[in-house]
C-alpha atoms as a PDB file:
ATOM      1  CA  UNK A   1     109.534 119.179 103.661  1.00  0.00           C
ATOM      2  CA  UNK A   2     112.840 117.275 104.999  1.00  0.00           C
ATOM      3  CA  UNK A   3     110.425 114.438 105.683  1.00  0.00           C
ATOM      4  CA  UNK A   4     109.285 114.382 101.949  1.00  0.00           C
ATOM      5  CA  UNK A   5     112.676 114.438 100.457  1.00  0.00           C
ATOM      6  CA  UNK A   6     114.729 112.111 102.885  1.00  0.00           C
ATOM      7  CA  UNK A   7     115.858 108.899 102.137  1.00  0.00           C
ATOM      8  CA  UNK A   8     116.181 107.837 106.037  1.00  0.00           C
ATOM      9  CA  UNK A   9     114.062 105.025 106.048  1.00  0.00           C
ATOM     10  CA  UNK A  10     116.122 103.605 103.090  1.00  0.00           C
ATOM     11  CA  UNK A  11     118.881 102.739 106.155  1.00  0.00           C
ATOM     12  CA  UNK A  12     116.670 100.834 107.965  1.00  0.00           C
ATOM     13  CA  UNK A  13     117.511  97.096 108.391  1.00  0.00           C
ATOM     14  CA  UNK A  14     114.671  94.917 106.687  1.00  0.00           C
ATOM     15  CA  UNK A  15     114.579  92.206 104.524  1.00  0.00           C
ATOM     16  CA  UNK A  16     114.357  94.471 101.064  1.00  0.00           C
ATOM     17  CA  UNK A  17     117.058  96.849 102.223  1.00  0.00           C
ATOM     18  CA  UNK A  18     119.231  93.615 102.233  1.00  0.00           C
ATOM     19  CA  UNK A  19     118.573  92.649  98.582  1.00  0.00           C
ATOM     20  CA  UNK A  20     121.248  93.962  95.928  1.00  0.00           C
ATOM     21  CA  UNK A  21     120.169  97.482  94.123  1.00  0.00           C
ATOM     22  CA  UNK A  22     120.603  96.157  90.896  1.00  0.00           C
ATOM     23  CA  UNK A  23     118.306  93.445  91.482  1.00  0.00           C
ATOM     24  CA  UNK A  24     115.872  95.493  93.311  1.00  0.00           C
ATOM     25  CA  UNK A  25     116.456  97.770  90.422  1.00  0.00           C
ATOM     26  CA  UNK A  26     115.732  95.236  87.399  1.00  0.00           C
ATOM     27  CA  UNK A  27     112.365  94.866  89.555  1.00  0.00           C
ATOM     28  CA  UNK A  28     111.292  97.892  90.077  1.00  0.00           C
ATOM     29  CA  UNK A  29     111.899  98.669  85.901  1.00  0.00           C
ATOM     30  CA  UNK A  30     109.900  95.744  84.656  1.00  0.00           C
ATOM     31  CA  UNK A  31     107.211  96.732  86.576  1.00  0.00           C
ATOM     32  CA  UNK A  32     107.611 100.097  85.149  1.00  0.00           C
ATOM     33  CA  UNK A  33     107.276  98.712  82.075  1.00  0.00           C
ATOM     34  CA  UNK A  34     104.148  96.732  83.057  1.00  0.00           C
ATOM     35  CA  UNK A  35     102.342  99.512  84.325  1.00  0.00           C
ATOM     36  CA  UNK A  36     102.985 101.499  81.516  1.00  0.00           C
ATOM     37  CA  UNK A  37     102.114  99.097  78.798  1.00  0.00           C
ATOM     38  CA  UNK A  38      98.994  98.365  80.502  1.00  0.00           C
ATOM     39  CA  UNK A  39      95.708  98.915  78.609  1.00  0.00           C
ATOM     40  CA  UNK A  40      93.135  98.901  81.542  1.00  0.00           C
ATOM     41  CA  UNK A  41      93.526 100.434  84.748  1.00  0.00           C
ATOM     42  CA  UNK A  42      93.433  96.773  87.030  1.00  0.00           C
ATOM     43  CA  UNK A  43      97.585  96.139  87.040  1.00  0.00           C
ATOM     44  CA  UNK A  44      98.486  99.638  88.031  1.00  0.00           C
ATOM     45  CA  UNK A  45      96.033  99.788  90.849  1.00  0.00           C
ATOM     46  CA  UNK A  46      97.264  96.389  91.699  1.00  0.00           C
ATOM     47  CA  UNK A  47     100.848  98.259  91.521  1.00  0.00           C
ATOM     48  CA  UNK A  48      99.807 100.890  93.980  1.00  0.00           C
ATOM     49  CA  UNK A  49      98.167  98.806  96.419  1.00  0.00           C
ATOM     50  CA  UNK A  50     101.202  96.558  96.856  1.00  0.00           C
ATOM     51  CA  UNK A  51     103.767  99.404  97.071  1.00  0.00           C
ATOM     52  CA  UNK A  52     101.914 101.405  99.420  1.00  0.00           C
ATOM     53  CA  UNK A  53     101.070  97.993 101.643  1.00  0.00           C
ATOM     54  CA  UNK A  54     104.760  97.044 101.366  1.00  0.00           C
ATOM     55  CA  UNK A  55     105.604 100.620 102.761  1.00  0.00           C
ATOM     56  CA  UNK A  56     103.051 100.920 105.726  1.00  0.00           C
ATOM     57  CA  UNK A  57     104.925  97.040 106.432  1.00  0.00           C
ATOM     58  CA  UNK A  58     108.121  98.619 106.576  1.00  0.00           C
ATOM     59  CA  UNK A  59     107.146 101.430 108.700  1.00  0.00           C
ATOM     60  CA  UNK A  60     106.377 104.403 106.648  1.00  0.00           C
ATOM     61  CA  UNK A  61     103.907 106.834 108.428  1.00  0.00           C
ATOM     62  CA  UNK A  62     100.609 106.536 106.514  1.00  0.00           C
ATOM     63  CA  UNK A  63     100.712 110.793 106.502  1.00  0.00           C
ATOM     64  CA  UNK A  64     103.972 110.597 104.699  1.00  0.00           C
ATOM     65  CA  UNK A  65     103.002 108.117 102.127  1.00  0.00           C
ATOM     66  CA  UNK A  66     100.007 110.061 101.108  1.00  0.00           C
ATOM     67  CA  UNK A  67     101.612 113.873 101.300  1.00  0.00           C
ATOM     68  CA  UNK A  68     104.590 111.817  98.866  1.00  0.00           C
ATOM     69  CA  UNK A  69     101.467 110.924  96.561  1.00  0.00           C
ATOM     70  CA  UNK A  70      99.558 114.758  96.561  1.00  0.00           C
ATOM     71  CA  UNK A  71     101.897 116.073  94.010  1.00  0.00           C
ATOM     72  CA  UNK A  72     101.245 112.837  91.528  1.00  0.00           C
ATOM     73  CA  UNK A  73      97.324 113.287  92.344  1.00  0.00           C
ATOM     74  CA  UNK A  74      96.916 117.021  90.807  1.00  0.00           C
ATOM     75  CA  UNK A  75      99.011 115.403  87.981  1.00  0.00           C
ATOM     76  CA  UNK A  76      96.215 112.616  88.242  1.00  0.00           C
ATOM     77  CA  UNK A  77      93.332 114.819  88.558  1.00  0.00           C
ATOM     78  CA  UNK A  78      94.073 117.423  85.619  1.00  0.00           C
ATOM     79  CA  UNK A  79      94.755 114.297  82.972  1.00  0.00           C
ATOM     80  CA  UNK A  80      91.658 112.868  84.060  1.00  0.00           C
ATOM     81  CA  UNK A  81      89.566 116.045  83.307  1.00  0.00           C
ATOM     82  CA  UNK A  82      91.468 116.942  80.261  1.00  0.00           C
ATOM     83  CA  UNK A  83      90.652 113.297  78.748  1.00  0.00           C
ATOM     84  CA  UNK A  84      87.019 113.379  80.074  1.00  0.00           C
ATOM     85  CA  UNK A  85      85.980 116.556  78.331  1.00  0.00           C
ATOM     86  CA  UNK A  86      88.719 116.918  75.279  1.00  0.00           C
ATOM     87  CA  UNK A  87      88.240 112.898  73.560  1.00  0.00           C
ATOM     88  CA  UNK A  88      85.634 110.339  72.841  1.00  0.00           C
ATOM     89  CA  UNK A  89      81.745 110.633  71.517  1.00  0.00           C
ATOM     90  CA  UNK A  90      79.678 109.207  73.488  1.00  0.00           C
ATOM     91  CA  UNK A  91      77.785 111.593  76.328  1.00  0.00           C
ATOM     92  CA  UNK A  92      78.644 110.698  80.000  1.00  0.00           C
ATOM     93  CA  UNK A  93      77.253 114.235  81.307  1.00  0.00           C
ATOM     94  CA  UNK A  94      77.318 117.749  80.736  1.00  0.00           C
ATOM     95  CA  UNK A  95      76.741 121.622  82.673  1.00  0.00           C
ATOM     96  CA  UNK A  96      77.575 124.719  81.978  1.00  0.00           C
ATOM     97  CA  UNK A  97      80.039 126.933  82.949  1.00  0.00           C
ATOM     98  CA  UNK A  98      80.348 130.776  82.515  1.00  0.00           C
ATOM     99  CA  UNK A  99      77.700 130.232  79.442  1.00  0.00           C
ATOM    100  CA  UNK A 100      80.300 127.257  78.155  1.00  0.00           C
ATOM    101  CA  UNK A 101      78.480 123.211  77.768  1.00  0.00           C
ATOM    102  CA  UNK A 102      81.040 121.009  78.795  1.00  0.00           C
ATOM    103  CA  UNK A 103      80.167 117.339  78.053  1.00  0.00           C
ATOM    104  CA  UNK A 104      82.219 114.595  79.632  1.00  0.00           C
ATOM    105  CA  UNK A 105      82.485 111.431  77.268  1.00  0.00           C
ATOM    106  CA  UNK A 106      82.790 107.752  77.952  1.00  0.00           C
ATOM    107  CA  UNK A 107      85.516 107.120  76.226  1.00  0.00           C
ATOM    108  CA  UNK A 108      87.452 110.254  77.710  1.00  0.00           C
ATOM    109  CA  UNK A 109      86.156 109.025  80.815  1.00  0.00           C
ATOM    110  CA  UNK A 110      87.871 106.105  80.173  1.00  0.00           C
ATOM    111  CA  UNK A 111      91.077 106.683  78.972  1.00  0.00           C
ATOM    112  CA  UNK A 112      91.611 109.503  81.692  1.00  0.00           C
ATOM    113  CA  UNK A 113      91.414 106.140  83.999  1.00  0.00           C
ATOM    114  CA  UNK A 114      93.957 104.785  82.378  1.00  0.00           C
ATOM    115  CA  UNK A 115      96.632 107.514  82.402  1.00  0.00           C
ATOM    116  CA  UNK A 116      95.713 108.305  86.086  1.00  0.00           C
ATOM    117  CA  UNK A 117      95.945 104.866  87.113  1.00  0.00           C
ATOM    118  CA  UNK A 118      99.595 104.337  85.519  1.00  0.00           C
ATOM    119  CA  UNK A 119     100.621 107.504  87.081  1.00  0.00           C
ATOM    120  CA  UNK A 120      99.475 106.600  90.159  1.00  0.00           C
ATOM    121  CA  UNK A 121     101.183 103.007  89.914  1.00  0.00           C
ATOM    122  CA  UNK A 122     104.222 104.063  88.062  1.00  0.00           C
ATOM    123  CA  UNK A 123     105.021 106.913  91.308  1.00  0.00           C
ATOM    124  CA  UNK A 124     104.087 104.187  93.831  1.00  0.00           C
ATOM    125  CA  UNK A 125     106.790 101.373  92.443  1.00  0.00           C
ATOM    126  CA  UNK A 126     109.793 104.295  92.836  1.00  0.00           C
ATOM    127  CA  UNK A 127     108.500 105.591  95.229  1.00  0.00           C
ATOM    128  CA  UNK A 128     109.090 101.771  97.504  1.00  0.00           C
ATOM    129  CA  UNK A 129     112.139 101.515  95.346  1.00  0.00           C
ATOM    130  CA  UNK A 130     114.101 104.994  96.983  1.00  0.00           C
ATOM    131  CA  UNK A 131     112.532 103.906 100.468  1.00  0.00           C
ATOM    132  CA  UNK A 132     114.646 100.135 100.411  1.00  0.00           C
ATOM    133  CA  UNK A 133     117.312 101.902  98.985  1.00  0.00           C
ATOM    134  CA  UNK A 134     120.005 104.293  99.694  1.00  0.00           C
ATOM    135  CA  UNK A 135     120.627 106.796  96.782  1.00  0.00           C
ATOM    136  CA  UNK A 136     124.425 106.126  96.369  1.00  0.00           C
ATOM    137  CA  UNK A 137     123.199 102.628  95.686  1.00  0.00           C
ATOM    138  CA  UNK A 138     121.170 103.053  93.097  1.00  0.00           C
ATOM    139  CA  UNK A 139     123.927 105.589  91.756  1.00  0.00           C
ATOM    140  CA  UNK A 140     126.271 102.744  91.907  1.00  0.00           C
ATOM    141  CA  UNK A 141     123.194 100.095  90.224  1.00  0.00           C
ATOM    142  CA  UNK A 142     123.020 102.662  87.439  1.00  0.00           C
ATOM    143  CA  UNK A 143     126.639 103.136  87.132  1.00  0.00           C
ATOM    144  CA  UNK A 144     127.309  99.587  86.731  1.00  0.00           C
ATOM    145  CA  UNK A 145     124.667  98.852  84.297  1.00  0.00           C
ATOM    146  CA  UNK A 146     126.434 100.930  81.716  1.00  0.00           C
ATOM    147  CA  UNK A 147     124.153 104.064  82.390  1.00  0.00           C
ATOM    148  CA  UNK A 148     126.777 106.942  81.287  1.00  0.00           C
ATOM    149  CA  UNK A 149     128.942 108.478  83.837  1.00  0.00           C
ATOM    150  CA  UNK A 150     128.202 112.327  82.783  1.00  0.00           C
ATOM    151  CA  UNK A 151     124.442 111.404  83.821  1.00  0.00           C
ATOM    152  CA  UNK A 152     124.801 109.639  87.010  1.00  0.00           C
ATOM    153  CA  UNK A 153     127.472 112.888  88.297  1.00  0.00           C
ATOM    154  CA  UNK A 154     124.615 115.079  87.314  1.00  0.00           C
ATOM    155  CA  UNK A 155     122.226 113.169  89.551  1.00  0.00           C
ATOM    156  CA  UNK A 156     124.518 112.496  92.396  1.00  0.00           C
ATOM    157  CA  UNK A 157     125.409 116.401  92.236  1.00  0.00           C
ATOM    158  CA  UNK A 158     121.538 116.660  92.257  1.00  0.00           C
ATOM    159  CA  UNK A 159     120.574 114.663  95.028  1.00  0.00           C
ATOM    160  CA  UNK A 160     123.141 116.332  97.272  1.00  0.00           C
ATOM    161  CA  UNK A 161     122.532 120.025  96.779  1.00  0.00           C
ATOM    162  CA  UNK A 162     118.551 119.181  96.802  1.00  0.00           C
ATOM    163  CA  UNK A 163     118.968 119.163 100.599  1.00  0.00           C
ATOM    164  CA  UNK A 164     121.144 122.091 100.645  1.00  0.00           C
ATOM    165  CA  UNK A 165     119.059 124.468  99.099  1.00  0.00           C
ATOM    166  CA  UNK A 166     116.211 122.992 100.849  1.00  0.00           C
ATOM    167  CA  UNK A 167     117.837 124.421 103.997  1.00  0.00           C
ATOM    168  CA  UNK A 168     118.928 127.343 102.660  1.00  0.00           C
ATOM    169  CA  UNK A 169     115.088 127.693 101.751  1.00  0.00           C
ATOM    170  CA  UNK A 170     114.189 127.371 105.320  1.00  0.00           C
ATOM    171  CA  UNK A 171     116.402 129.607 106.502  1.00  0.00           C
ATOM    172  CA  UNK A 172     114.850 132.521 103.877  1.00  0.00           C
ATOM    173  CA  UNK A 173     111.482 131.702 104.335  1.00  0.00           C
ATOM    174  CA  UNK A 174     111.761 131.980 108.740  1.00  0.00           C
ATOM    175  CA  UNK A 175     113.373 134.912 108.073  1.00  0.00           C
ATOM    176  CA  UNK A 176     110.803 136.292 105.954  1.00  0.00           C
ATOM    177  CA  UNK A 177     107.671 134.769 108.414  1.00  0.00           C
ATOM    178  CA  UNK A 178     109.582 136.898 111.681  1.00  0.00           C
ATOM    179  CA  UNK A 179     109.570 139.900 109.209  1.00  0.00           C
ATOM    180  CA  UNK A 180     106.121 139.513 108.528  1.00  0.00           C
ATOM    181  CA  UNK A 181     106.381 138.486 105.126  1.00  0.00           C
ATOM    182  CA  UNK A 182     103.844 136.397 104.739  1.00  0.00           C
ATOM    183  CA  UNK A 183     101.279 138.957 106.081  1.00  0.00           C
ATOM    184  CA  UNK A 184      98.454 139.112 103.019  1.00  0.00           C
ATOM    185  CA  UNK A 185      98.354 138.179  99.759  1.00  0.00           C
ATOM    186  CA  UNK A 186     100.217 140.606  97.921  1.00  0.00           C
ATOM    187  CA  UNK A 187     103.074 140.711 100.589  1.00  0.00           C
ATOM    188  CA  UNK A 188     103.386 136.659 100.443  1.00  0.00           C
ATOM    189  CA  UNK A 189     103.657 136.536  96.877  1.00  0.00           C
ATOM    190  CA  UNK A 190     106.338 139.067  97.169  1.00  0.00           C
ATOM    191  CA  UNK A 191     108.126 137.022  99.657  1.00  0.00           C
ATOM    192  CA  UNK A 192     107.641 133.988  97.681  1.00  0.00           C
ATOM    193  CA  UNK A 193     109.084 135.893  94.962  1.00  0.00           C
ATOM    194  CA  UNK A 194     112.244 136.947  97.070  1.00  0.00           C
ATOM    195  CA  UNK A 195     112.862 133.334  98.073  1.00  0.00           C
ATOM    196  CA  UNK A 196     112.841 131.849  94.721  1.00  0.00           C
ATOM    197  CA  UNK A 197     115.435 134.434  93.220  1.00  0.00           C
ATOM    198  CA  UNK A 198     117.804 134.043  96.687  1.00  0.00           C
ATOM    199  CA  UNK A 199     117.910 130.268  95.800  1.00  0.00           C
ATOM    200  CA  UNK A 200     118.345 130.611  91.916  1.00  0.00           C
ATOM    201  CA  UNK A 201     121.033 133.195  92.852  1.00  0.00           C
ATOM    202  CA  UNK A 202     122.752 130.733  96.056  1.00  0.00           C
ATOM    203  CA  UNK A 203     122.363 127.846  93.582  1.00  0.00           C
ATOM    204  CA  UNK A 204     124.950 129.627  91.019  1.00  0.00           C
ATOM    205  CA  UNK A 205     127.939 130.339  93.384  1.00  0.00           C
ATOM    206  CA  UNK A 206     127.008 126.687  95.136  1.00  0.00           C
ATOM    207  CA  UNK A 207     128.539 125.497  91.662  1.00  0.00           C
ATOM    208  CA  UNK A 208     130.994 127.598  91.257  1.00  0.00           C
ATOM    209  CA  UNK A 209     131.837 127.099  94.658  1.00  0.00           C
ATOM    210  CA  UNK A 210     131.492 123.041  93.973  1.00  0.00           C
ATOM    211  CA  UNK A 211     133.288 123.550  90.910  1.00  0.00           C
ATOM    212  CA  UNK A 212     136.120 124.597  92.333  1.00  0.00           C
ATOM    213  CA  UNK A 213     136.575 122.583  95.771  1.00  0.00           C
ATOM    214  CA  UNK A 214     136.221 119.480  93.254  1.00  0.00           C
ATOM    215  CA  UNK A 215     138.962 120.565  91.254  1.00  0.00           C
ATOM    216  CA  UNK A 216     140.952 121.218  94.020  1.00  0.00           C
ATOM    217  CA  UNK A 217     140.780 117.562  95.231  1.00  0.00           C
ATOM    218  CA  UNK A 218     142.336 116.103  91.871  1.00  0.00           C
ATOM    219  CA  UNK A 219     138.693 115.804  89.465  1.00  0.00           C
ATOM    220  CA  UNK A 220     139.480 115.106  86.293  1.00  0.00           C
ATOM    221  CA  UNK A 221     135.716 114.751  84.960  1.00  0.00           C
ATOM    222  CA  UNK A 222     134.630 111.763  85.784  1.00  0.00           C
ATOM    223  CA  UNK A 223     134.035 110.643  89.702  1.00  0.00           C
ATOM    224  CA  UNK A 224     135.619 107.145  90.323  1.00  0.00           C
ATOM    225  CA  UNK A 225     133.046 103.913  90.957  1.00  0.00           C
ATOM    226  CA  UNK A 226     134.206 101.186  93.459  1.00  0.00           C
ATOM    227  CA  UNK A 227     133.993  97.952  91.705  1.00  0.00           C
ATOM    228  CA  UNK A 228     130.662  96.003  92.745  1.00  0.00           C
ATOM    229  CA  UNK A 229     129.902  92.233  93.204  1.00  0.00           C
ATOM    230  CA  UNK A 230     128.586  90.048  91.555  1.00  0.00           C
ATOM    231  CA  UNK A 231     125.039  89.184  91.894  1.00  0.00           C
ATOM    232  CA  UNK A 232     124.531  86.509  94.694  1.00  0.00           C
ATOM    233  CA  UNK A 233     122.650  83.192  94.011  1.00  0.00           C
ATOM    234  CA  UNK A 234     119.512  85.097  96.401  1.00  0.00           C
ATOM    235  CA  UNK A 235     119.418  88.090  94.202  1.00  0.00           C
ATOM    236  CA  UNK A 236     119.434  86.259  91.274  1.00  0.00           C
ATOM    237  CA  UNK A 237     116.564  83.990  92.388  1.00  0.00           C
ATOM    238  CA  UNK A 238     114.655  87.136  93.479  1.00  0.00           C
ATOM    239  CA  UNK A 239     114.985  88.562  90.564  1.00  0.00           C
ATOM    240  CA  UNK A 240     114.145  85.524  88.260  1.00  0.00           C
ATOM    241  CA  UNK A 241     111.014  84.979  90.658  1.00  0.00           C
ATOM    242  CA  UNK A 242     109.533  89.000  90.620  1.00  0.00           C
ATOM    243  CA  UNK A 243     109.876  88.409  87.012  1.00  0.00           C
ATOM    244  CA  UNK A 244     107.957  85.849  86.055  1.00  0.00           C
ATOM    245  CA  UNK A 245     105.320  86.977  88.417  1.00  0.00           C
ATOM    246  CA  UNK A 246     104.776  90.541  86.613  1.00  0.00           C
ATOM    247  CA  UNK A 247     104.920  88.750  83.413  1.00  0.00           C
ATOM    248  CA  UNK A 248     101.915  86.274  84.672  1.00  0.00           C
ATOM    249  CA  UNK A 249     100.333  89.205  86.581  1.00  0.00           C
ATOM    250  CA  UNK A 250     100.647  91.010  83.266  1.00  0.00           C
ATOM    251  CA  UNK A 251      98.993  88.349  81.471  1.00  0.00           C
ATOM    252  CA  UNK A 252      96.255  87.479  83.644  1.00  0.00           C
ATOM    253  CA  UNK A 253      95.166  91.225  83.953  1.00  0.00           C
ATOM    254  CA  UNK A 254      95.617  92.409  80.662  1.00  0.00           C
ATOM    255  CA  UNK A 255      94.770  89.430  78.117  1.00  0.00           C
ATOM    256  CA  UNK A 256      92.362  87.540  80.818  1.00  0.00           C
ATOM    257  CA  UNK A 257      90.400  90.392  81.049  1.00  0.00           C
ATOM    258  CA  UNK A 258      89.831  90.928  77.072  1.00  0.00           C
END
């Protein structure tokens, strides 16, 4: 679970964990776009097969990149059904369930591509984006592009306790496994019960607790932001160049294709 959630790899020394967050940011949002304005399921495939090749380059376990992409795949999996057997007319195939006909269409079929594919490609592009770069980074990127300061406390605040209460969810649950908690169904759902409410409850006094050490130290409601650099001639290039490739990409694949 640490392993899913860290950010360690983002302090590795490569060539992408050089490049300035806002650039890598400006990147990383046009090909958001891209993906998500896409009308066949080529460019986002194209999206995850880069991003996951550009991970396993920088030396991201292939087990991690794929347990980081199970979560995104039920997401996948359920739109794909839903689209298959809820839209379109045209028969792809049919059985029965429980006495039920379900018929999958073409055009469902279709469409359920789609979605799953920009999913897939959308995760994949921030998913490369947090591993070349540190979280206070892109805190200070987002900061700096005018994103409001209210938001990017509430997602520093976020990021920090995630890994608290991750621990402190650790902590319950070995408890509860030397107790036997986890002996059976109805005893593990029990436990699992127990251990959400402890860290709903911990979670509570953590801000009060927050709260009040922050006011303590002079906050006024609002954290102070360094000032940050300009752009170097490099990031600008970078950025001009990633650019005008997803635009071309996005041409190619979505009005060559038609």
């Amino acid at each position: 679970m640490f392993d899913l959630f860290s950010d360690i790899f983002s302090s590795r020394e490569n060539a992408l964990t050089r490049v300035d967050a806002r650039a890598k940011l400006g990147i990383a949002l046009l090909g958001l776009l891209a993906v998500l304005l896409s009308t066949r399921p080529v460019l986002p495939l194209a999206a995850l097969v880069l991003c996951l090749a550009g991970g396993l380059l920088l030396g991201l376990p292939l087990p991690l990149l794929v347990f980081r992409l199970l979560a995104p795949a039920g997401i996948v999996l359920v739109l794909l059904l839903v689209q298959a057997f809820t839209t379109g007319s045209t028969p792809l195939c049919s059985f029965s369930v429980g006495g039920c006909e379900l018929t999958a269409t073409r055009e469902g079929a279709w469409r359920g591509l789609v979605m799953a594919a920009r999913v897939l490609g959308a995760v994949s592009i921030v998913l490369l984006l947090g591993v070349v770069t540190p979280a206070h980074r892109l805190f200070q990127a987002l900061r700096s592009l005018g994103l409001s300061a209210a938001w990017v406390e509430i997602a520093m605040l976020m990021y920090r306790y995630t890994f608290v209460f991750l621990e402190q969810a650790e902590e319950v649950a070995t408890a509860q496994k030397l107790r036997l908690g986890y002996d059976g169904l109805r005893r593990s759902l029990a436990s699992l019960g127990v251990l959400a409410g402890t860290v709903v409850l911990r979670s509570v006094d953590q801000a009060q607790h927050t709260h009040e050490a922050m006011t303590l130290r002079g906050y006024s409601g609002q954290i102070p932001f360094g000032p940050t650099p300009a752009l170097s001639g490099r990031d600008w290039r970078l950025l001009g160049a990633s650019s005008a490739a997803l635009l071309l990409a996005y041409l190619l694949l979505e009005g060559g294709l038609k």
